[in-house]
N, C-alpha and C. Protein backbone atom coordinates (compact mmCIF):
# COMPACT_ATOMS: atom_id res chain seq x y z
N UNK A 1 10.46 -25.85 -61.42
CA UNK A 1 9.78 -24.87 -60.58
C UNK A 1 10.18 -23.43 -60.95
N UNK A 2 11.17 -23.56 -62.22
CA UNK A 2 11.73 -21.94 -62.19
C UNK A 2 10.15 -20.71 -63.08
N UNK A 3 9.16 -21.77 -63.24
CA UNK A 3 7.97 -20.84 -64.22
C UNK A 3 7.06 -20.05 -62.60
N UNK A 4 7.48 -20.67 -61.38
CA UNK A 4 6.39 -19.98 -61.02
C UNK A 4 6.49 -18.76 -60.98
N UNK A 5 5.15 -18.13 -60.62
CA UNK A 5 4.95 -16.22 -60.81
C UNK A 5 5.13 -15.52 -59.65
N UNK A 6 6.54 -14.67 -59.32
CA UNK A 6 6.88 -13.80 -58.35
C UNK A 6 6.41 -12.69 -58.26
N UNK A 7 6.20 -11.99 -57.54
CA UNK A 7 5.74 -10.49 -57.42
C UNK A 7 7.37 -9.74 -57.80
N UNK A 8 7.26 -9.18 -59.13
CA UNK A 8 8.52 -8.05 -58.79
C UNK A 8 8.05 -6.64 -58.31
N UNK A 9 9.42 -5.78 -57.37
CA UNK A 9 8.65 -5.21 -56.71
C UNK A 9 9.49 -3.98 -56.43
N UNK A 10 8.84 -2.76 -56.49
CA UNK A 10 10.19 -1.15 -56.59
C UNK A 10 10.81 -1.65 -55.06
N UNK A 11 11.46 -0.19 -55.19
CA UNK A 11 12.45 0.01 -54.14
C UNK A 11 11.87 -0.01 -52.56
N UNK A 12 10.10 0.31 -52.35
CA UNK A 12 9.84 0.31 -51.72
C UNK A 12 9.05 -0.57 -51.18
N UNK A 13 8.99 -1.96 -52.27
CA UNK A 13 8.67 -2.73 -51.66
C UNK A 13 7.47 -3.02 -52.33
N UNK A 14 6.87 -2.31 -53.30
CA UNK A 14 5.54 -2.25 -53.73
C UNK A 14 5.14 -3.11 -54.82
N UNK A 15 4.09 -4.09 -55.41
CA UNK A 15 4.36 -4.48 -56.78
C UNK A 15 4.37 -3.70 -57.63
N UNK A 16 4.58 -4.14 -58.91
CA UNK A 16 4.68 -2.98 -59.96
C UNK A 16 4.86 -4.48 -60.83
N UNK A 17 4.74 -5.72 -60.98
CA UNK A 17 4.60 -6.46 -62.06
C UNK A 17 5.06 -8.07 -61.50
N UNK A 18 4.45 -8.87 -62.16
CA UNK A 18 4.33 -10.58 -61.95
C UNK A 18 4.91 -11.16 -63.13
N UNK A 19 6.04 -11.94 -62.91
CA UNK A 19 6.77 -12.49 -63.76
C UNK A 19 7.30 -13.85 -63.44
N UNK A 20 7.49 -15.01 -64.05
CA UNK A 20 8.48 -16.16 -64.00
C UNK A 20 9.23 -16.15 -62.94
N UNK A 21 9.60 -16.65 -62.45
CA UNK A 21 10.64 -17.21 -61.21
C UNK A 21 12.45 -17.01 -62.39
N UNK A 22 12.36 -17.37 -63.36
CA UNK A 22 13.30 -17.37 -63.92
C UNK A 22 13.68 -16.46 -64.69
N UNK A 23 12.68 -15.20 -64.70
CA UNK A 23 12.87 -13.91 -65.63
C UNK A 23 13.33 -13.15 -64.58
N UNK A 24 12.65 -13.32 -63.41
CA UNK A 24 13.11 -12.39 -62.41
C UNK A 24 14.53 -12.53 -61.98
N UNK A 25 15.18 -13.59 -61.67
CA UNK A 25 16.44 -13.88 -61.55
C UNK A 25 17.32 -13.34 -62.83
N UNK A 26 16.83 -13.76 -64.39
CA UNK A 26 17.98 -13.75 -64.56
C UNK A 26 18.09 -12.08 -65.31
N UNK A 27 17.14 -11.27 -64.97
CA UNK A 27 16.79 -9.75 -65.17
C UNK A 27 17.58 -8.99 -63.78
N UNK A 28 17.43 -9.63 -62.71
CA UNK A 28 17.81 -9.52 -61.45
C UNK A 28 17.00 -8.40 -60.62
N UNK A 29 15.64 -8.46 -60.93
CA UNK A 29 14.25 -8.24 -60.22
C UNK A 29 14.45 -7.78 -59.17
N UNK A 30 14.05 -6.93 -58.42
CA UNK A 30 13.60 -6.86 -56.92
C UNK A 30 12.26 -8.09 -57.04
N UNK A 31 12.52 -8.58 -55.82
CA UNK A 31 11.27 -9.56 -55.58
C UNK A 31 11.36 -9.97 -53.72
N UNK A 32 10.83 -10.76 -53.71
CA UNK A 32 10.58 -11.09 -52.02
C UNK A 32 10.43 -12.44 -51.81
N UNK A 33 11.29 -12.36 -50.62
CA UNK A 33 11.64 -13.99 -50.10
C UNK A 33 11.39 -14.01 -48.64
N UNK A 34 11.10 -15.36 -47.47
CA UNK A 34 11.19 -15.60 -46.53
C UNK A 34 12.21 -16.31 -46.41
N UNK A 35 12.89 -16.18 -44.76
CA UNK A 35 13.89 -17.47 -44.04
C UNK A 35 13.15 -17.28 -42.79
N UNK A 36 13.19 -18.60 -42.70
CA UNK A 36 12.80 -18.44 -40.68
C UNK A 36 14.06 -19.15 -40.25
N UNK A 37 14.27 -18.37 -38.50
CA UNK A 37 14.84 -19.32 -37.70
C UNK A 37 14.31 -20.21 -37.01
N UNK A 38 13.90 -21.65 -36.83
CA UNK A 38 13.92 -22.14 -36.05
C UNK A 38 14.75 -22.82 -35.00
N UNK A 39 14.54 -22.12 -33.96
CA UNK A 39 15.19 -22.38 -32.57
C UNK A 39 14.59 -23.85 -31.81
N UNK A 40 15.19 -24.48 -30.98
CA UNK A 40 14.62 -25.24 -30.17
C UNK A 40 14.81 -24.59 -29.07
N UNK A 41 14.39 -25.65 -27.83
CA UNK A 41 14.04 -25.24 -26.07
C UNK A 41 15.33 -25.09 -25.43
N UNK A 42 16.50 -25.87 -26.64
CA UNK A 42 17.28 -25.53 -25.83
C UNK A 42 18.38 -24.43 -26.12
N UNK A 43 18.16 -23.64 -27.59
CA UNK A 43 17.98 -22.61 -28.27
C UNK A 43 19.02 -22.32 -29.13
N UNK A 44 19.39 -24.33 -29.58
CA UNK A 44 19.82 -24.14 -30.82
C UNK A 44 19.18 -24.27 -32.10
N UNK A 45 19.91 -23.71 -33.29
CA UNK A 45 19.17 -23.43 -34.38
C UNK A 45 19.44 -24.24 -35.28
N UNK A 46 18.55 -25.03 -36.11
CA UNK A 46 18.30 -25.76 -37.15
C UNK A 46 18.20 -25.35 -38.03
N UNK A 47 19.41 -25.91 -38.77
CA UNK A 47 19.94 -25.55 -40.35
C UNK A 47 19.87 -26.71 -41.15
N UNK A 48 19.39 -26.16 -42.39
CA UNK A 48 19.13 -26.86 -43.58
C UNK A 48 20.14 -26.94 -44.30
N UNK A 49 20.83 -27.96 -44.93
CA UNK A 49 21.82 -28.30 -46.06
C UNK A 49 21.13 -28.08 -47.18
N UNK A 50 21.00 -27.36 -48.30
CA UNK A 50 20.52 -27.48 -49.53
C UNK A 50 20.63 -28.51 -50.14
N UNK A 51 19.68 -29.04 -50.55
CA UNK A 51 19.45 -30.10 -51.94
C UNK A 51 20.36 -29.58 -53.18
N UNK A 52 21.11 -30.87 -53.25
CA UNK A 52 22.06 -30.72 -55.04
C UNK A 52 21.65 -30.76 -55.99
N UNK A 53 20.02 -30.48 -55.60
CA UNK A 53 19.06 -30.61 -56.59
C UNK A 53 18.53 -28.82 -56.94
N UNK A 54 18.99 -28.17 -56.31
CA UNK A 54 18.69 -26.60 -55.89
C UNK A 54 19.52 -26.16 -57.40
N UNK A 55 18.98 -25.07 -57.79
CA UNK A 55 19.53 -24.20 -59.03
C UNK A 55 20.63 -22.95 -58.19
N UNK A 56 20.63 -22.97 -56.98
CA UNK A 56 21.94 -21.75 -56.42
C UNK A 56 22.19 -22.67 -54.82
N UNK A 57 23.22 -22.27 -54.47
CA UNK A 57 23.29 -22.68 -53.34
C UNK A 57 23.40 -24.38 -53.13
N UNK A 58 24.00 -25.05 -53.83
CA UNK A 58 23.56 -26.46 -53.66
C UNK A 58 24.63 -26.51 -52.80
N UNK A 59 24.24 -27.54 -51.70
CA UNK A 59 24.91 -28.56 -51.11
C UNK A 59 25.33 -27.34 -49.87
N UNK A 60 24.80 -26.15 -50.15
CA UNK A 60 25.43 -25.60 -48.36
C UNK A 60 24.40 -25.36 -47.33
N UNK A 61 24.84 -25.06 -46.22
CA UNK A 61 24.10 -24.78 -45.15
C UNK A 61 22.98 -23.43 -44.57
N UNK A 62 22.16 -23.41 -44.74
CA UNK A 62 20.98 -22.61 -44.93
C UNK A 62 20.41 -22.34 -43.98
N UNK A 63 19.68 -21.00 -43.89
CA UNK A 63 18.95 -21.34 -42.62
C UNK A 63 17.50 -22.42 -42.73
N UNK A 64 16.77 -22.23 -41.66
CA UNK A 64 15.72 -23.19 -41.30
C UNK A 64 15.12 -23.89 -42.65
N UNK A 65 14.28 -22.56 -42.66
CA UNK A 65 13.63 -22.38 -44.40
C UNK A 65 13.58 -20.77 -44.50
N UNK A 66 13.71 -21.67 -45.98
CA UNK A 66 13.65 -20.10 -46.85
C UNK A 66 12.80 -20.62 -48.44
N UNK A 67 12.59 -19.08 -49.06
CA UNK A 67 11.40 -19.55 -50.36
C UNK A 67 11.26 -17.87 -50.53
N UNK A 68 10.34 -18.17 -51.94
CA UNK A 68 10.33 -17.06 -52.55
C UNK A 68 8.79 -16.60 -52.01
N UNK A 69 8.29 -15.50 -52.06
CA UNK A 69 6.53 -15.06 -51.82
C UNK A 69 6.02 -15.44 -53.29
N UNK A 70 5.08 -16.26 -53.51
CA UNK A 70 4.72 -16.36 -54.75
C UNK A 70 4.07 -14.92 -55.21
N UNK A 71 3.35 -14.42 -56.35
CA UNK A 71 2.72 -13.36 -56.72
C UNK A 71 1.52 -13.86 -55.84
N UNK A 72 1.13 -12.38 -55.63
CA UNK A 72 -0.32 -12.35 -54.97
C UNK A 72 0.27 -13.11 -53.22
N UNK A 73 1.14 -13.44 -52.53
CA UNK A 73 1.20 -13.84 -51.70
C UNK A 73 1.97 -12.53 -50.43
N UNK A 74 1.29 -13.00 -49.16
CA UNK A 74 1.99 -12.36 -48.30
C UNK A 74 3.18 -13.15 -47.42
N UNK A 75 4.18 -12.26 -47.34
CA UNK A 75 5.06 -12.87 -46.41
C UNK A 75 4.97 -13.62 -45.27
N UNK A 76 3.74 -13.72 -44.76
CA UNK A 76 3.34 -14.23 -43.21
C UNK A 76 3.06 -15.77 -44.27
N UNK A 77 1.93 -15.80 -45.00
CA UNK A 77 1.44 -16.79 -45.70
C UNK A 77 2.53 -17.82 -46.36
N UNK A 78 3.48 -17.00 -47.25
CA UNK A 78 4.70 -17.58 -47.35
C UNK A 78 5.33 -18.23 -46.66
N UNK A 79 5.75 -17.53 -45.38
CA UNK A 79 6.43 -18.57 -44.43
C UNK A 79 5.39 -19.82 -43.49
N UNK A 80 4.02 -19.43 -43.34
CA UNK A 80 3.46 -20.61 -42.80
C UNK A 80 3.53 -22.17 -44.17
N UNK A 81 3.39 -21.24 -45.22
CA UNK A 81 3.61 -21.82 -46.48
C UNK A 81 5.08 -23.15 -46.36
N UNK A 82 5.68 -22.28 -46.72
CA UNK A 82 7.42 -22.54 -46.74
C UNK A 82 7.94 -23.67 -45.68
N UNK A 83 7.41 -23.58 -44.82
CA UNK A 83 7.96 -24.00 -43.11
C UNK A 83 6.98 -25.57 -43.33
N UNK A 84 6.04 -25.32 -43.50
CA UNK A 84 5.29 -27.19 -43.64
C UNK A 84 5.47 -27.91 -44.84
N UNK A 85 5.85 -27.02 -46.05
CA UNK A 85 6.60 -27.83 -47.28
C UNK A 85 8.10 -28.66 -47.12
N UNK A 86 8.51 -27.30 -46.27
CA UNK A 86 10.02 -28.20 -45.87
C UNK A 86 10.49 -28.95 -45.34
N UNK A 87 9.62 -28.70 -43.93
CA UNK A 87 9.62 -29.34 -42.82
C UNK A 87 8.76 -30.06 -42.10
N UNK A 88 7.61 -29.97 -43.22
CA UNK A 88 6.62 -30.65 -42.00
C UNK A 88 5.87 -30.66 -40.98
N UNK A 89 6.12 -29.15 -40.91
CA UNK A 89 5.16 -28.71 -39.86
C UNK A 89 4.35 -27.60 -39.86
N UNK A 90 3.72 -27.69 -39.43
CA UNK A 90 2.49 -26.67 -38.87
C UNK A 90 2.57 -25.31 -37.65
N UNK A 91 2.65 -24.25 -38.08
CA UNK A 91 2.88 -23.39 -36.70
C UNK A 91 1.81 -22.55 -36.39
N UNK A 92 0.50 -22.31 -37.06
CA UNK A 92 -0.21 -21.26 -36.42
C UNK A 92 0.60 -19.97 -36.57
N UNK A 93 0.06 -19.55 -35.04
CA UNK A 93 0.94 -18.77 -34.52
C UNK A 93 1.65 -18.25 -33.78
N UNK A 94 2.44 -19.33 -33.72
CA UNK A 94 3.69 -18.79 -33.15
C UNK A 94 5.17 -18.63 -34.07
N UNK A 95 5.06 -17.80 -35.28
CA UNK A 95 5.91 -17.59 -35.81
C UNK A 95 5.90 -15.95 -35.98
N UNK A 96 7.23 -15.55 -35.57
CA UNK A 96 7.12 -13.85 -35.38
C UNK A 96 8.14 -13.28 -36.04
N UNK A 97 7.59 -12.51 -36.96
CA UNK A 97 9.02 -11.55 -37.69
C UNK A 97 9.72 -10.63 -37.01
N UNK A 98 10.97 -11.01 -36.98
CA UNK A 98 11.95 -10.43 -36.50
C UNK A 98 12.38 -8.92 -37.06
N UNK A 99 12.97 -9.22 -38.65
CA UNK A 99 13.50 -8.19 -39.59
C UNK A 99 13.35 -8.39 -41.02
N UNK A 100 13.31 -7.30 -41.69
CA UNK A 100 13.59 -7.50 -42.61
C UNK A 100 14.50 -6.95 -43.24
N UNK A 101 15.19 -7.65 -44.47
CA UNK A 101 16.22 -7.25 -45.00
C UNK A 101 16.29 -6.71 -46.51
N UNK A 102 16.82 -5.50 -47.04
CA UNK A 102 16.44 -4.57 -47.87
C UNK A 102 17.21 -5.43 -49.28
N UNK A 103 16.41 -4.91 -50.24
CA UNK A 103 17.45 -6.11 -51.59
C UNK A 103 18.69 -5.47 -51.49
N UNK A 104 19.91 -6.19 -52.01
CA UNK A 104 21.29 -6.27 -52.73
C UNK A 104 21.34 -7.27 -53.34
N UNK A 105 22.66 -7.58 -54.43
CA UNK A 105 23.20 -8.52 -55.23
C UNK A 105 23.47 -9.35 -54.43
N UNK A 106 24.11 -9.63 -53.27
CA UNK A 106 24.73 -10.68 -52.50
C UNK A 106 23.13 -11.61 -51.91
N UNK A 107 22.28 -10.75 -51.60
CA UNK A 107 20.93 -11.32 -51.49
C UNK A 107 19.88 -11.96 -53.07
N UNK A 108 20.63 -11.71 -53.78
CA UNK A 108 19.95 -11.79 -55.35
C UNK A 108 18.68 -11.22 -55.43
N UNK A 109 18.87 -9.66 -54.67
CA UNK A 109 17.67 -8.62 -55.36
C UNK A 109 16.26 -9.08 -54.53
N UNK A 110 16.39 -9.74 -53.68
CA UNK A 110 14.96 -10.13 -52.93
C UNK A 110 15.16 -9.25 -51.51
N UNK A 111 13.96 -8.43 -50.91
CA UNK A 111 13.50 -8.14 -49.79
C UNK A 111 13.46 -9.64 -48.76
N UNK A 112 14.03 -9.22 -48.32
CA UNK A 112 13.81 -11.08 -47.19
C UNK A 112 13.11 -10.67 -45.59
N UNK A 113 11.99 -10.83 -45.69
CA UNK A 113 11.93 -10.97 -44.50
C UNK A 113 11.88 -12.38 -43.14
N UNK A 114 12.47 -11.71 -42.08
CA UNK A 114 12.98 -12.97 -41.23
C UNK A 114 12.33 -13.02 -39.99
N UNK A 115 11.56 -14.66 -40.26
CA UNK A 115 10.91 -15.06 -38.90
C UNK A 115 11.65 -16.02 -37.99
N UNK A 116 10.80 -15.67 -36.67
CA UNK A 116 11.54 -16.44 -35.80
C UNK A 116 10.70 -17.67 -35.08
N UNK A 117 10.75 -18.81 -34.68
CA UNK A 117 9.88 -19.34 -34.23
C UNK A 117 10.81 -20.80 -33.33
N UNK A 118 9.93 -21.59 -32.63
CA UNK A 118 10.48 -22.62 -31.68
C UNK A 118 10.04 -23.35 -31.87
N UNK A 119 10.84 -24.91 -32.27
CA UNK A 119 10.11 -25.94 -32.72
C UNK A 119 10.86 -26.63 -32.08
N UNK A 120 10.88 -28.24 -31.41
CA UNK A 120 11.63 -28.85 -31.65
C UNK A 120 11.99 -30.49 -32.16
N UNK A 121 10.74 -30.36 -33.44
CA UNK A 121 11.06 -31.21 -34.17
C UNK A 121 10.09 -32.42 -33.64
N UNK A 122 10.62 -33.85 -34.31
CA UNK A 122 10.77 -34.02 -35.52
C UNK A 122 10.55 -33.34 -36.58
N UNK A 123 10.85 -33.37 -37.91
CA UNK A 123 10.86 -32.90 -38.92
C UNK A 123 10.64 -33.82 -40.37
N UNK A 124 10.16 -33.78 -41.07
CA UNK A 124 10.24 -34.18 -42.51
C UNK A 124 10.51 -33.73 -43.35
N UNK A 125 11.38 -33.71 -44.29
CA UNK A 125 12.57 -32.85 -45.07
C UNK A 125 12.03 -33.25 -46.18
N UNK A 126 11.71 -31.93 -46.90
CA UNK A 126 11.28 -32.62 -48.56
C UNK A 126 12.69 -32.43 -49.43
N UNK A 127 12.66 -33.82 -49.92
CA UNK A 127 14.21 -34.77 -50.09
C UNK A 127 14.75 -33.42 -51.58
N UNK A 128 13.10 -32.90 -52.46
CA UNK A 128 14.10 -31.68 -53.67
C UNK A 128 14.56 -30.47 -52.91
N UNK A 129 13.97 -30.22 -51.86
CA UNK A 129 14.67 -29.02 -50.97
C UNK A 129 16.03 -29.68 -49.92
N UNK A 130 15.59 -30.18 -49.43
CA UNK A 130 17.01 -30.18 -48.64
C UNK A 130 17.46 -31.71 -48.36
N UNK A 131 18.66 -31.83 -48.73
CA UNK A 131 19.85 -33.07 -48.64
C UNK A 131 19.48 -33.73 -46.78
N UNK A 132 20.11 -32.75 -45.79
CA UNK A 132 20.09 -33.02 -44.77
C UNK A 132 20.04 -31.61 -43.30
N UNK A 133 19.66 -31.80 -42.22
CA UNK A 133 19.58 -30.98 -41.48
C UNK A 133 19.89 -31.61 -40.19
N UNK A 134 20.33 -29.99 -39.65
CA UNK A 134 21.09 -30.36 -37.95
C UNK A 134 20.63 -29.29 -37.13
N UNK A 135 21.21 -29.92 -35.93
CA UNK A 135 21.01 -28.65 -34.82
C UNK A 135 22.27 -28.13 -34.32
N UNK A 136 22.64 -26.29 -34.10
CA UNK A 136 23.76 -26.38 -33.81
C UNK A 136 23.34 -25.18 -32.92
N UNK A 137 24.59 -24.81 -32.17
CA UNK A 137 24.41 -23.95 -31.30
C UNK A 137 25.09 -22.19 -31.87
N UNK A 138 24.29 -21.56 -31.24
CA UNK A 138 24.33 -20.30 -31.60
C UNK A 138 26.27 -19.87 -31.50
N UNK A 139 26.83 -20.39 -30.68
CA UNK A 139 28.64 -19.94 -30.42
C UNK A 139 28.93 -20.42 -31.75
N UNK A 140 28.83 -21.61 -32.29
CA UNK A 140 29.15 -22.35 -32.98
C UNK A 140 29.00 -21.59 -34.35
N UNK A 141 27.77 -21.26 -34.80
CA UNK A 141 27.15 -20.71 -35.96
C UNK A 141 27.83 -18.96 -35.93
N UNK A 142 28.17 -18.56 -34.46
CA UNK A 142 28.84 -17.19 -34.89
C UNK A 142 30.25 -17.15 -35.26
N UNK A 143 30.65 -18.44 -34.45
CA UNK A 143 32.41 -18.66 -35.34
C UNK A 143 32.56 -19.20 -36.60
N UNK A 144 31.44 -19.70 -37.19
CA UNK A 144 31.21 -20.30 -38.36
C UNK A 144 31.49 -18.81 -39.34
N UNK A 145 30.23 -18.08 -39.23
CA UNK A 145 30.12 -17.02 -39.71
C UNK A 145 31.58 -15.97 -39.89
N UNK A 146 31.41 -16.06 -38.47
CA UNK A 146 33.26 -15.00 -38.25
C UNK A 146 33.96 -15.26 -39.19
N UNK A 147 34.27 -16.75 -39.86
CA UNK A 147 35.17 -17.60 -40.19
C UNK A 147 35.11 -17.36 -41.69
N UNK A 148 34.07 -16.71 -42.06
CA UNK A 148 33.48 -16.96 -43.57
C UNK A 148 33.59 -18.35 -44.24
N UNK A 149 32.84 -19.14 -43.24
CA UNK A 149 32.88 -20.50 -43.83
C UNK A 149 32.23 -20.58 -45.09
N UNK A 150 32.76 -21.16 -45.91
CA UNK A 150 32.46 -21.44 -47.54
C UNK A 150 31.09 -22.20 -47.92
N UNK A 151 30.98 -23.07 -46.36
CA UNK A 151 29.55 -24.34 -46.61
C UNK A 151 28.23 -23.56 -46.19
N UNK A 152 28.67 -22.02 -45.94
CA UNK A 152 27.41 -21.49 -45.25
C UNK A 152 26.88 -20.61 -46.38
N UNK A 153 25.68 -20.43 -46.68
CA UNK A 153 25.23 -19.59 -47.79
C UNK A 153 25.29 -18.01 -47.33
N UNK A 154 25.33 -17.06 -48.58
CA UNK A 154 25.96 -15.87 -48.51
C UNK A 154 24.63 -15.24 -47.07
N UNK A 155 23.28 -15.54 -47.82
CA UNK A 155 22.10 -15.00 -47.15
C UNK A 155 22.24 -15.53 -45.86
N UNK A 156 22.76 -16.72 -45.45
CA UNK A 156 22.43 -17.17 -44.02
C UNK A 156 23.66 -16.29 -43.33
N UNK A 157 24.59 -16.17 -44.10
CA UNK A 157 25.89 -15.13 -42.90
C UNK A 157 25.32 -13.74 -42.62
N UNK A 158 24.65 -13.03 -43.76
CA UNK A 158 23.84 -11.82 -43.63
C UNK A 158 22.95 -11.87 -42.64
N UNK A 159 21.69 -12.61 -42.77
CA UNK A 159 20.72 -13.16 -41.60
C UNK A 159 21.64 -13.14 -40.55
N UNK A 160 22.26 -14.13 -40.07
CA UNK A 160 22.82 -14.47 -38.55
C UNK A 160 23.46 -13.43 -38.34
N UNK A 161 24.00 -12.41 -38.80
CA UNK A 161 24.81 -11.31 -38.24
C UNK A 161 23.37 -9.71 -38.14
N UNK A 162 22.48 -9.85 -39.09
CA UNK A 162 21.24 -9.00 -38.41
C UNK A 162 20.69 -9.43 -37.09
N UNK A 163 20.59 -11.01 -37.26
CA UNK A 163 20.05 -11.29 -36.08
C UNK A 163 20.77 -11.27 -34.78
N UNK A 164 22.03 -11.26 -34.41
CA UNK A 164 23.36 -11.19 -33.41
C UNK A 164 22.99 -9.54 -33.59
N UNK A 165 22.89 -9.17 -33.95
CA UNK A 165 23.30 -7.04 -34.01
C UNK A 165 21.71 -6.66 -33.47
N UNK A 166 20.29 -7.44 -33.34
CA UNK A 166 18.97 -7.24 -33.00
C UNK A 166 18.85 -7.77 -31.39
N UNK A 167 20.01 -8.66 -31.29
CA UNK A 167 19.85 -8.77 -29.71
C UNK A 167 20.67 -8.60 -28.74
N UNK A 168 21.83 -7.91 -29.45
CA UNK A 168 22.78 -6.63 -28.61
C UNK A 168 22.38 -5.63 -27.81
């Protein structure tokens, strides 16, 4: 999957050229990615374990979903995209962007923007994206974070601490 075509994109976000999934990485591109949170009713959040099948990040804990915007794609499209590949489901609309987050290296050069939405499952896990998934509670996931737990990916500690600082 590393040939598909990303939008790379200036500082402001704009395209300026369509390239490989794997030129852009290893050039270290601005480009654009989604994560959503999904919350349940009772408003814990469901995290994805990465597949050891993943080229970064294998085997840790992720948020909901996440994915790249293909070229020519919008971020809304992406994540309705992203969210029924992974998981299996379908949201319309009720999925709402929260924030977005500006590129750095620790993000690998992608604009991320982050939706939020309420599901609560079942789910169907596509077995090359993700190993396994849970539900945990928000105390839990901020002492995780606090903790700089090692099993949590760099982007999901970034995410969960925008998102804790957006509802202060």
């Amino acid at each position: 999957m590393n040939t598909e075509l990303l939008d790379v994109v200036d500082k402001n976000d704009h395209v300026i050229n369509s390239l490989p999934r794997n030129q852009v990485h290893a050039l270290k591109l601005c480009h654009r990615a989604v994560h959503i949170l999904v919350f349940n009713q009772q408003g814990d959040l469901f995290l994805q374990k990465r597949s050891m099948k993943k080229d970064c990040g294998k085997g840790l804990w992720d948020t909901s979903v996440g994915g790249h915007v293909d070229a020519g794609e919008t971020y809304l499209n992406c994540a309705l995209r992203e969210i029924e590949e992974e998981l299996g489901i379908k949201l319309g609309n009720n999925l709402h962007a929260i924030f977005k987050l500006p590129p750095s290296s620790q993000l690998g050069m992608e604009f991320i923007q982050v939706y939020q939405c309420t599901h609560n499952g079942p789910f169907i896990l596509h077995p090359d994206e993700i190993d396994e998934g849970g539900w945990f509670s928000s105390a839990t996931l901020t002492q995780r974070v606090l903790k700089d737990d090692p099993m949590l990916t760099d982007t999901f500690k970034t995410i969960w601490n925008q998102f804790l600082s957006t509802k202060s």
